[in-house]
C-alpha atoms as a PDB file:
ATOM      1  CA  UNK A   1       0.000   0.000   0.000  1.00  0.00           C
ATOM      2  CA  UNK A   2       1.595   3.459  -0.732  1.00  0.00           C
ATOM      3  CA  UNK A   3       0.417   6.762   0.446  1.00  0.00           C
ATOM      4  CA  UNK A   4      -0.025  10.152  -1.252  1.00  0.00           C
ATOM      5  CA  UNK A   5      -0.316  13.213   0.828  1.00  0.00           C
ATOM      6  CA  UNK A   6      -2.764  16.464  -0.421  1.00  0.00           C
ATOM      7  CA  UNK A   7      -1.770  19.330   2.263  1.00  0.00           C
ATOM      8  CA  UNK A   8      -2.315  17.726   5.638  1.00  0.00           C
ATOM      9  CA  UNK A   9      -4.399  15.025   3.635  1.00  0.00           C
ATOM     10  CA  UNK A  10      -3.444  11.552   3.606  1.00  0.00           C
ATOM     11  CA  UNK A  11      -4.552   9.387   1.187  1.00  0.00           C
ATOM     12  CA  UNK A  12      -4.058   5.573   1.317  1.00  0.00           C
ATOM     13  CA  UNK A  13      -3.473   3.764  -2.160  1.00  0.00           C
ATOM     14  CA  UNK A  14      -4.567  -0.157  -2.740  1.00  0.00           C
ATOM     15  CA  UNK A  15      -2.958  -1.292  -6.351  1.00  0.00           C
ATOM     16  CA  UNK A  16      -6.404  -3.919  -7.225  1.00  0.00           C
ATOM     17  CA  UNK A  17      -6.984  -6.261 -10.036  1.00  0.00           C
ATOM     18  CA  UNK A  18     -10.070  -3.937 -10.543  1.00  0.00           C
ATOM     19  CA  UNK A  19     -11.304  -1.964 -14.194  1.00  0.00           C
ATOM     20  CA  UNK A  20     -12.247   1.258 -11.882  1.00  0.00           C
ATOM     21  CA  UNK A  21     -10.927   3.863  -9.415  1.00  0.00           C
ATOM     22  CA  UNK A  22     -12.680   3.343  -5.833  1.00  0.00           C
ATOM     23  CA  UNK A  23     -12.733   6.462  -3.577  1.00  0.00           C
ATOM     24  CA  UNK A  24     -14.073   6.280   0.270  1.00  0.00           C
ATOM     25  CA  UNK A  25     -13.384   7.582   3.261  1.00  0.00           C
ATOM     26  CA  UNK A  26     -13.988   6.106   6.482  1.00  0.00           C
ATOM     27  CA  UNK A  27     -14.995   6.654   9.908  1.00  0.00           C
ATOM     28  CA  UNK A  28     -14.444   7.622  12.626  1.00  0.00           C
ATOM     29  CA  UNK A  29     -11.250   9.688  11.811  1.00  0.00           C
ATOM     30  CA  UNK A  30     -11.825  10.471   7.937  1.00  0.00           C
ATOM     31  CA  UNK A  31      -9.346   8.119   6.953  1.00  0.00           C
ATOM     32  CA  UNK A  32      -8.977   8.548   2.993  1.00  0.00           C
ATOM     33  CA  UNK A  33      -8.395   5.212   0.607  1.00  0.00           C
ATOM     34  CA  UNK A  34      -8.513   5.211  -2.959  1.00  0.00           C
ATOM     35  CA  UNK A  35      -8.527   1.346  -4.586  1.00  0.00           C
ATOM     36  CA  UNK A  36      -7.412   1.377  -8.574  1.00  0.00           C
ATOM     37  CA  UNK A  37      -6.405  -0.930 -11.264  1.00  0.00           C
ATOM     38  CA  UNK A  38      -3.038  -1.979 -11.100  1.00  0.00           C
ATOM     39  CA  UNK A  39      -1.459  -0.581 -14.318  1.00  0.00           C
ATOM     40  CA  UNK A  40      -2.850   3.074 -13.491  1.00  0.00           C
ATOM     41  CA  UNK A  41      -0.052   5.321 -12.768  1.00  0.00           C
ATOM     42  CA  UNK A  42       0.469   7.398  -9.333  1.00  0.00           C
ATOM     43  CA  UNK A  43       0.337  10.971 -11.012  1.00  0.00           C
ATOM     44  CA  UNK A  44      -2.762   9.905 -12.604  1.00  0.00           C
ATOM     45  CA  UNK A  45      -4.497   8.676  -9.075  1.00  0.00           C
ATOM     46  CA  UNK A  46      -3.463  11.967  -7.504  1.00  0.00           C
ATOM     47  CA  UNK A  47      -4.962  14.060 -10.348  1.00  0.00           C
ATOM     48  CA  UNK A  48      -8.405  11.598  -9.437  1.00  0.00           C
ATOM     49  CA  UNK A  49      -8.160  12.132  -5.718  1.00  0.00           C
ATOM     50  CA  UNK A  50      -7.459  16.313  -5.994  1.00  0.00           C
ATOM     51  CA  UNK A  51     -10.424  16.531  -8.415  1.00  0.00           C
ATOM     52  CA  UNK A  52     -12.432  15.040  -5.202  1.00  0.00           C
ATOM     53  CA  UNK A  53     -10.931  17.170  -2.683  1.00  0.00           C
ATOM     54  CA  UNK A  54     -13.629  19.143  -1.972  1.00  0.00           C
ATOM     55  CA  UNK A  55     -15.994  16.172  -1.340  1.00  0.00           C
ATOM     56  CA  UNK A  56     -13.315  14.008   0.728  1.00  0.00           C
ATOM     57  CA  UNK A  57     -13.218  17.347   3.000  1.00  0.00           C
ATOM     58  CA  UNK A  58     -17.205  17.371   3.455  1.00  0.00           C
ATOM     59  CA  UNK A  59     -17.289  13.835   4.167  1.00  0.00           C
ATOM     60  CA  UNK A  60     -15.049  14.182   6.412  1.00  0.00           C
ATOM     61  CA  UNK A  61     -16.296  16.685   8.348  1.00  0.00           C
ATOM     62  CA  UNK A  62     -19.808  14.857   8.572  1.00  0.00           C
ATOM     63  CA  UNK A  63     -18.135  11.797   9.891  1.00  0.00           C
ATOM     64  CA  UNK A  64     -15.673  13.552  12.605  1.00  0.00           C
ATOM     65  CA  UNK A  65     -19.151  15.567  13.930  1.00  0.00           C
ATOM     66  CA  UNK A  66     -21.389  12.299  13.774  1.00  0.00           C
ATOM     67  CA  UNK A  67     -22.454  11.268  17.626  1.00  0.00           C
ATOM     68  CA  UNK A  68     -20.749   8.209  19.028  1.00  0.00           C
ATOM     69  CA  UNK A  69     -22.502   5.964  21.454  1.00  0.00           C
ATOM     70  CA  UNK A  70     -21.107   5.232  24.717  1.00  0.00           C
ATOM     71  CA  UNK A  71     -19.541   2.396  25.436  1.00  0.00           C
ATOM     72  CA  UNK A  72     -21.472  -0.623  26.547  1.00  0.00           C
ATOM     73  CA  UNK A  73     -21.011  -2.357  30.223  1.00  0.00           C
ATOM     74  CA  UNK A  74     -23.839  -4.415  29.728  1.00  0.00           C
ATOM     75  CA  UNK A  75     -25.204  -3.385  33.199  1.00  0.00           C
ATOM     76  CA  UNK A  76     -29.007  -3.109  34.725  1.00  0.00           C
ATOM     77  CA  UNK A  77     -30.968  -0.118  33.212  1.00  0.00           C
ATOM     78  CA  UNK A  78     -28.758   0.427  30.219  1.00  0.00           C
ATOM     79  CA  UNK A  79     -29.960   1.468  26.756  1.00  0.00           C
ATOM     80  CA  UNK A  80     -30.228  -0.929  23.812  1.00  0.00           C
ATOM     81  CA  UNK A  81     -31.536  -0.609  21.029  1.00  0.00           C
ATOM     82  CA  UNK A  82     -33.749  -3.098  18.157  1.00  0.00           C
ATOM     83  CA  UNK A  83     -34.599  -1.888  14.950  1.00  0.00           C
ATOM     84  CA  UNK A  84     -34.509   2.312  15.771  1.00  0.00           C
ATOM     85  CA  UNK A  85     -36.364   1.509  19.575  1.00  0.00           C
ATOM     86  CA  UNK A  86     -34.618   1.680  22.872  1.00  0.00           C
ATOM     87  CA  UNK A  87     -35.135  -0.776  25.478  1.00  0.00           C
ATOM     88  CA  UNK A  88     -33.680  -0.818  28.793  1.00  0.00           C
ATOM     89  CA  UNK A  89     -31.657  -4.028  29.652  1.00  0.00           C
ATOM     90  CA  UNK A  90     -32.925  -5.850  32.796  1.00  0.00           C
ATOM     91  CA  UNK A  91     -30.616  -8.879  33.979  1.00  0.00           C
ATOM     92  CA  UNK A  92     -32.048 -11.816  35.908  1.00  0.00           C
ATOM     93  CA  UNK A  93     -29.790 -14.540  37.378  1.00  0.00           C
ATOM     94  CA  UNK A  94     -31.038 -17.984  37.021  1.00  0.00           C
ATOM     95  CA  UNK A  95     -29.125 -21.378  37.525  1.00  0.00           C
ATOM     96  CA  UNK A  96     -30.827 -21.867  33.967  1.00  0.00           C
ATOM     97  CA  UNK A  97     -29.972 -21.504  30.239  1.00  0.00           C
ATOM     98  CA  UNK A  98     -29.265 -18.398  29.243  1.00  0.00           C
ATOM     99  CA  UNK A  99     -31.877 -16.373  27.162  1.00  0.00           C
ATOM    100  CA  UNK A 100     -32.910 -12.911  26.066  1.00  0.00           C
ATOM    101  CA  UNK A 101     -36.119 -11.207  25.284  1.00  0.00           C
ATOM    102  CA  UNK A 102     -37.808  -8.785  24.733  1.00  0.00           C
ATOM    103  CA  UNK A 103     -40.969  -7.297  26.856  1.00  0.00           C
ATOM    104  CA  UNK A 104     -42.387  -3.860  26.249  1.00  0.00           C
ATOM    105  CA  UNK A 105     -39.686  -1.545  26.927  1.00  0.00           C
ATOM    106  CA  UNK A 106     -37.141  -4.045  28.065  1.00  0.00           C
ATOM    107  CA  UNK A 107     -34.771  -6.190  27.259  1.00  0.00           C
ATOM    108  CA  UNK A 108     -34.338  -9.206  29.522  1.00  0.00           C
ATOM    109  CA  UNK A 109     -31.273 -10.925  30.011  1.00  0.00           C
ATOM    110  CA  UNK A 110     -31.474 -14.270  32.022  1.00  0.00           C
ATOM    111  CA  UNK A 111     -27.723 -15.327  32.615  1.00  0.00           C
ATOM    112  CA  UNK A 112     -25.407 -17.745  35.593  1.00  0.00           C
ATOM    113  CA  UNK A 113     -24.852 -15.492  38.398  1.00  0.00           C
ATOM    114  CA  UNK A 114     -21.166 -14.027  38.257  1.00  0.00           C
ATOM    115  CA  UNK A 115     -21.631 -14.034  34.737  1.00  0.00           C
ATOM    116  CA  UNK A 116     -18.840 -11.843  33.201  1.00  0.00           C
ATOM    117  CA  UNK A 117     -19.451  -8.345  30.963  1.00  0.00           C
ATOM    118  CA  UNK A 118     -18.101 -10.287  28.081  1.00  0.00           C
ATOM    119  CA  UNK A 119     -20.352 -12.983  28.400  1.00  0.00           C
ATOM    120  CA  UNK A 120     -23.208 -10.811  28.624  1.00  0.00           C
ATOM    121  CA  UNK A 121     -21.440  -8.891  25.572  1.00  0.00           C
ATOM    122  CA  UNK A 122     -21.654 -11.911  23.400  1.00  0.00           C
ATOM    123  CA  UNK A 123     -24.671 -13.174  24.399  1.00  0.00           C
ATOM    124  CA  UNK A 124     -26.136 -10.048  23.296  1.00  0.00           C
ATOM    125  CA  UNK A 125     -24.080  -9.362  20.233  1.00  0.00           C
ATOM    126  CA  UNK A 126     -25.383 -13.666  18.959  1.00  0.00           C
ATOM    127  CA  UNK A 127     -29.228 -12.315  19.424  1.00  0.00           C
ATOM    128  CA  UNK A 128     -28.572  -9.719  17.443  1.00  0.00           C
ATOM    129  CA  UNK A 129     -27.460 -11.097  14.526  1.00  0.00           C
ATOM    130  CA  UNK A 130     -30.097 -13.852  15.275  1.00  0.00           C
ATOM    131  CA  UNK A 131     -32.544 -10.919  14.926  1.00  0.00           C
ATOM    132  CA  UNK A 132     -31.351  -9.729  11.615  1.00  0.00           C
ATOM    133  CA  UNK A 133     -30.950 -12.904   9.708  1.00  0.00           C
ATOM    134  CA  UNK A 134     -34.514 -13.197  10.358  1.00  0.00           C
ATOM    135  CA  UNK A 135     -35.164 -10.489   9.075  1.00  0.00           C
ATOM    136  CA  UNK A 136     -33.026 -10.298   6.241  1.00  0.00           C
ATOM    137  CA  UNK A 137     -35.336 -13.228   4.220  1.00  0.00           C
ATOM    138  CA  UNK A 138     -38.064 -12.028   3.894  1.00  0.00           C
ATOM    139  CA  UNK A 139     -36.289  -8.741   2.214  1.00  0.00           C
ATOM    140  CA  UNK A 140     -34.690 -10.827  -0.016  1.00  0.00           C
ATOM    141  CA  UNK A 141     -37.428 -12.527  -0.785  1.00  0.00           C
ATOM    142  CA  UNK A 142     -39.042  -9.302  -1.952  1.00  0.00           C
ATOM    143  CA  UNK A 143     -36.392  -7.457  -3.429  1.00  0.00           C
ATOM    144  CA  UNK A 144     -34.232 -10.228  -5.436  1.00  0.00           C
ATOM    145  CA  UNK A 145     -37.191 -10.904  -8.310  1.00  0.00           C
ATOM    146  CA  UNK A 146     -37.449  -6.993  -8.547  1.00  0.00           C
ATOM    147  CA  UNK A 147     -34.052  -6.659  -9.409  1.00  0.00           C
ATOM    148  CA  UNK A 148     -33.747  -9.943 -11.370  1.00  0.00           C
ATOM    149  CA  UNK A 149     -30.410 -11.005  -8.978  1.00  0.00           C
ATOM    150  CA  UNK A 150     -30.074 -14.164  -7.066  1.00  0.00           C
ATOM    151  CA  UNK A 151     -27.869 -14.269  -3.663  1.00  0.00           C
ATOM    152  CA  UNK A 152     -26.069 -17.335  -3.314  1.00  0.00           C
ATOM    153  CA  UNK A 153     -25.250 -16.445   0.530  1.00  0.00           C
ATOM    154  CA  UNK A 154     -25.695 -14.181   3.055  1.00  0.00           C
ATOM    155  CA  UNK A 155     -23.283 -13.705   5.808  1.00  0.00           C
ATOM    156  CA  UNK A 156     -24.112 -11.244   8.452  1.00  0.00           C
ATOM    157  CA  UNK A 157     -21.126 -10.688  11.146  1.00  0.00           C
ATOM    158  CA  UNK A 158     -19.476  -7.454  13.064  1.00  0.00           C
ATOM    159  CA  UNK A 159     -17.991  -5.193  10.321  1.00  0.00           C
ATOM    160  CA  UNK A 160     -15.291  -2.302  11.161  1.00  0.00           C
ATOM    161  CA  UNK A 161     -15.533  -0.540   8.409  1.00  0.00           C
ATOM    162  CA  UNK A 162     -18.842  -0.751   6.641  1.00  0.00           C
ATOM    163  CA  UNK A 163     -22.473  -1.570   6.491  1.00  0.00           C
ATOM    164  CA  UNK A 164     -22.833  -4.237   4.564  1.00  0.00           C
ATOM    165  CA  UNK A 165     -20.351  -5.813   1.523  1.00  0.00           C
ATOM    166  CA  UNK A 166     -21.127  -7.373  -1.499  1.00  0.00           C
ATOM    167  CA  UNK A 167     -18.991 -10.063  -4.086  1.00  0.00           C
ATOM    168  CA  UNK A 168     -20.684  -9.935  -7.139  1.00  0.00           C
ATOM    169  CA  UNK A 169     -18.037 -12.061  -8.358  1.00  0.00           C
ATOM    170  CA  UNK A 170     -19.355 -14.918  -5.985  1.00  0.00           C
ATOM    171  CA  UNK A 171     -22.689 -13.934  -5.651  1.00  0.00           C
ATOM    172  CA  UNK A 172     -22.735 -13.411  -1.835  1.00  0.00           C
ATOM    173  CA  UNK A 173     -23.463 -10.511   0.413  1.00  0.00           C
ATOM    174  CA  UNK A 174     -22.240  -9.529   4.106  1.00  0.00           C
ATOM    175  CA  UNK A 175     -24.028  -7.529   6.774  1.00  0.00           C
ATOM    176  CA  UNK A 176     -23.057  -5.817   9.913  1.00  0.00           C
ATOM    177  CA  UNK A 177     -25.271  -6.711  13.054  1.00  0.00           C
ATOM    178  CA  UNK A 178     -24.914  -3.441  13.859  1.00  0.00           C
ATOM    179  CA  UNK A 179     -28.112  -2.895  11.637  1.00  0.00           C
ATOM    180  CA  UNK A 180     -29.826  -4.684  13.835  1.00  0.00           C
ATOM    181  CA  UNK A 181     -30.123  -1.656  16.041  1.00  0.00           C
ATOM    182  CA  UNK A 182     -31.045   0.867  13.354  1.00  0.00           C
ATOM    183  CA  UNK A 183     -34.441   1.306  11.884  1.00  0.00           C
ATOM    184  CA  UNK A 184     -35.690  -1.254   9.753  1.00  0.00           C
ATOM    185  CA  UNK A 185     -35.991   1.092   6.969  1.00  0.00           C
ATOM    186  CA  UNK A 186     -32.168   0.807   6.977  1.00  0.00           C
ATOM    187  CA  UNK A 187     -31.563  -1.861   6.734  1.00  0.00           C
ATOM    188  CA  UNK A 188     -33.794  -2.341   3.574  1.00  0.00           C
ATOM    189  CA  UNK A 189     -31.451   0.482   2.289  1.00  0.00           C
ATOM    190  CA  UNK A 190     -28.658  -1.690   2.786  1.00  0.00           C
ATOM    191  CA  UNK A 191     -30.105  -4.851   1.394  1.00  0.00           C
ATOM    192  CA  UNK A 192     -31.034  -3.140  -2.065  1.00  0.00           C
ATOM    193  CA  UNK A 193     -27.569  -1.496  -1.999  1.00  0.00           C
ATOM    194  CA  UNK A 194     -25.636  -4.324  -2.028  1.00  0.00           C
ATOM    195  CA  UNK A 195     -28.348  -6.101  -3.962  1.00  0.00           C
ATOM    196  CA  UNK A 196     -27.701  -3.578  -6.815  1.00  0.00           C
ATOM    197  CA  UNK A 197     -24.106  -4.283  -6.841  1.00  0.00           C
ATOM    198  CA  UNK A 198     -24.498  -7.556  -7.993  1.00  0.00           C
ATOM    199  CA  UNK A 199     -25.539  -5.883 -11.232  1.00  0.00           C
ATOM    200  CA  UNK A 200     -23.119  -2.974 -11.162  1.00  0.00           C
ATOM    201  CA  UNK A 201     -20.212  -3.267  -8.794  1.00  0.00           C
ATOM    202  CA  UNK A 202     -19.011   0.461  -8.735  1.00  0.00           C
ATOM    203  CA  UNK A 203     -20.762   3.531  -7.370  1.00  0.00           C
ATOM    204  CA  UNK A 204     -21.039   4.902 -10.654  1.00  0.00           C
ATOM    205  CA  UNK A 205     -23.243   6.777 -12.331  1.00  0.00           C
ATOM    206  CA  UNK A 206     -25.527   3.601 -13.513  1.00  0.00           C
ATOM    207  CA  UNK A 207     -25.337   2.666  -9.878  1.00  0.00           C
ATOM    208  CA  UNK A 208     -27.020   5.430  -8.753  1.00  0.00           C
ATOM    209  CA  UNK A 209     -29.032   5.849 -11.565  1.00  0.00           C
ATOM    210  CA  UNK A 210     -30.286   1.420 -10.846  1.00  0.00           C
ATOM    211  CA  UNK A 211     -31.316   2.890  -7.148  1.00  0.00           C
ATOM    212  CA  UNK A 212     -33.068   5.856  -8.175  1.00  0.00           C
ATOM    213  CA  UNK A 213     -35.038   3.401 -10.675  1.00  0.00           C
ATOM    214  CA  UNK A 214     -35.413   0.867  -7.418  1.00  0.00           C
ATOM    215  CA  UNK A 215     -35.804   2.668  -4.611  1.00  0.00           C
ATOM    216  CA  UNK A 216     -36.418   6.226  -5.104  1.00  0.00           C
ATOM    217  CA  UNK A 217     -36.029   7.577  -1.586  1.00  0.00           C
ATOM    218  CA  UNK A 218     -32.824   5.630  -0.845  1.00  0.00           C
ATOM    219  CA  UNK A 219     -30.707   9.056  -0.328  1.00  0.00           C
ATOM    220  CA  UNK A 220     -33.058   9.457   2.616  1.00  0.00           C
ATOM    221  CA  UNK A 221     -32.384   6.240   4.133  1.00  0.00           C
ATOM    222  CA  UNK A 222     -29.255   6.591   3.581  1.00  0.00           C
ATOM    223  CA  UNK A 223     -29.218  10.340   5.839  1.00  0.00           C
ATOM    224  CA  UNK A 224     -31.160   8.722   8.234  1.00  0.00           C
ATOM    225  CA  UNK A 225     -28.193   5.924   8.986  1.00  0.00           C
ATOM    226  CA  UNK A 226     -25.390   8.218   8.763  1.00  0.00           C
ATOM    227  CA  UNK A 227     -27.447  10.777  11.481  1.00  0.00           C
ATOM    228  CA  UNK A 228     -28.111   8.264  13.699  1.00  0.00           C
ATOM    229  CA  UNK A 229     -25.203   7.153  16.588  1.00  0.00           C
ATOM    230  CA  UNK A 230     -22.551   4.899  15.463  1.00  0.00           C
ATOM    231  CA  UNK A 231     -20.624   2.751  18.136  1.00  0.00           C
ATOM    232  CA  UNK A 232     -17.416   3.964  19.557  1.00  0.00           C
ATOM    233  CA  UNK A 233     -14.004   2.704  19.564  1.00  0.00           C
ATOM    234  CA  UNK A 234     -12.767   1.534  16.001  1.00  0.00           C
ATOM    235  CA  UNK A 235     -15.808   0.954  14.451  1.00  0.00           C
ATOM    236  CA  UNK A 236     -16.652   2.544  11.339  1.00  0.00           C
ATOM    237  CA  UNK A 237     -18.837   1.732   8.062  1.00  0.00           C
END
């Protein structure tokens, strides 16, 4: 990986087996990476990456201002959240399996006594990405014959630096659990976004133009998630 600086801009350089020049910029910290074909010379990626300057600066400065959540201790009366609504965690020790539900406004955590925060961590962490692959089918279900695409597999998993993935190559798709906490509306978002890049990998203009035809409203969506908190520490999207 090599590195080209702009001012008191650093941008990261990947050298891919790839036809096009990727540009993003990641959270939390802004941190700049440009992906292009191997052959493609460094003068000519720095003449790409000035001619974005001025958007690599916005995006930056939405992501530095974007609210972090706390961290979690996993503790009675703490906020969680499932699908945009917060519920407050209530822990009940039992010399019986371990389970979590939900009842109104809570979340109910029945662990061991003693039960260590990083139990209760990945207890909590497994539900939620037991939540979300249920929830994923039925999307797909609706949304794969509208495009005309067929996912071979779906893995959903913690994700440090985005929301979701997609290999058109092998036909499979990867989702952060983090959605799980976000309104469902975003996660649809998501779903068709990576959906669509199994008939254009890029961000380019027949990418947008494929969900604008799709899902008209997916800019707002798309405000919504980056508005809402993201989790602290080195997670990003």
């Amino acid at each position: 990986m090599a590195q080209i600086n702009l001012g008191n801009i650093a941008v990261d350089v990947i050298l891919k087996d790839i036809k096009n020049v990727h540009l993003t910029v990641h959270p939390p910290t802004g941190r700049v990476r440009i992906s292009a074909p191997l052959r493609m010379r460094v003068d000519t990626i720095r003449l790409f990456a000035i001619s974005k300057l001025d958007w690599i600066k916005r995006q930056q400065t939405k992501l530095r201002e974007q609210e972090r959540e706390a961290p979690r201790e996993y503790v009675e009366r703490e906020s969680h959240y499932l699908w945009g609504k917060r519920y407050l965690l209530t822990i009940r020790e039992s010399d019986g399996p371990a389970s979590l539900e939900m009842k109104h406004n809570r979340m109910l955590l029945q662990v061991r006594s003693r039960t260590s925060r990083d139990k209760k961590k990945a207890l909590i962490e497994e539900w939620y990405r037991g939540q979300l692959k249920e929830a994923v089918g039925p999307l797909l279900a609706r949304w794969q014959p509208r495009l005309g695409v067929h996912v071979k597999r779906v893995f959903v998993q913690s994700m440090k630096t985005r929301w979701g993935s997609c290999n058109h190559r092998s036909g499979t798709i990867r989702l952060n659990t983090e959605l799980a906490k976000k309104p469902v509306e975003c996660l649809e978002y998501i779903v068709v976004h990576e959906l669509v890049h199994l008939l254009e990998p890029t961000h380019n203009a027949r990418f947008v133009a494929l969900m604008d035809r799709f899902m008209p409203n997916w800019q707002v969506y798309r405000q919504l998630l980056n508005r809402l908190p993201i989790r602290g520490g080195n997670w990003a999207y």
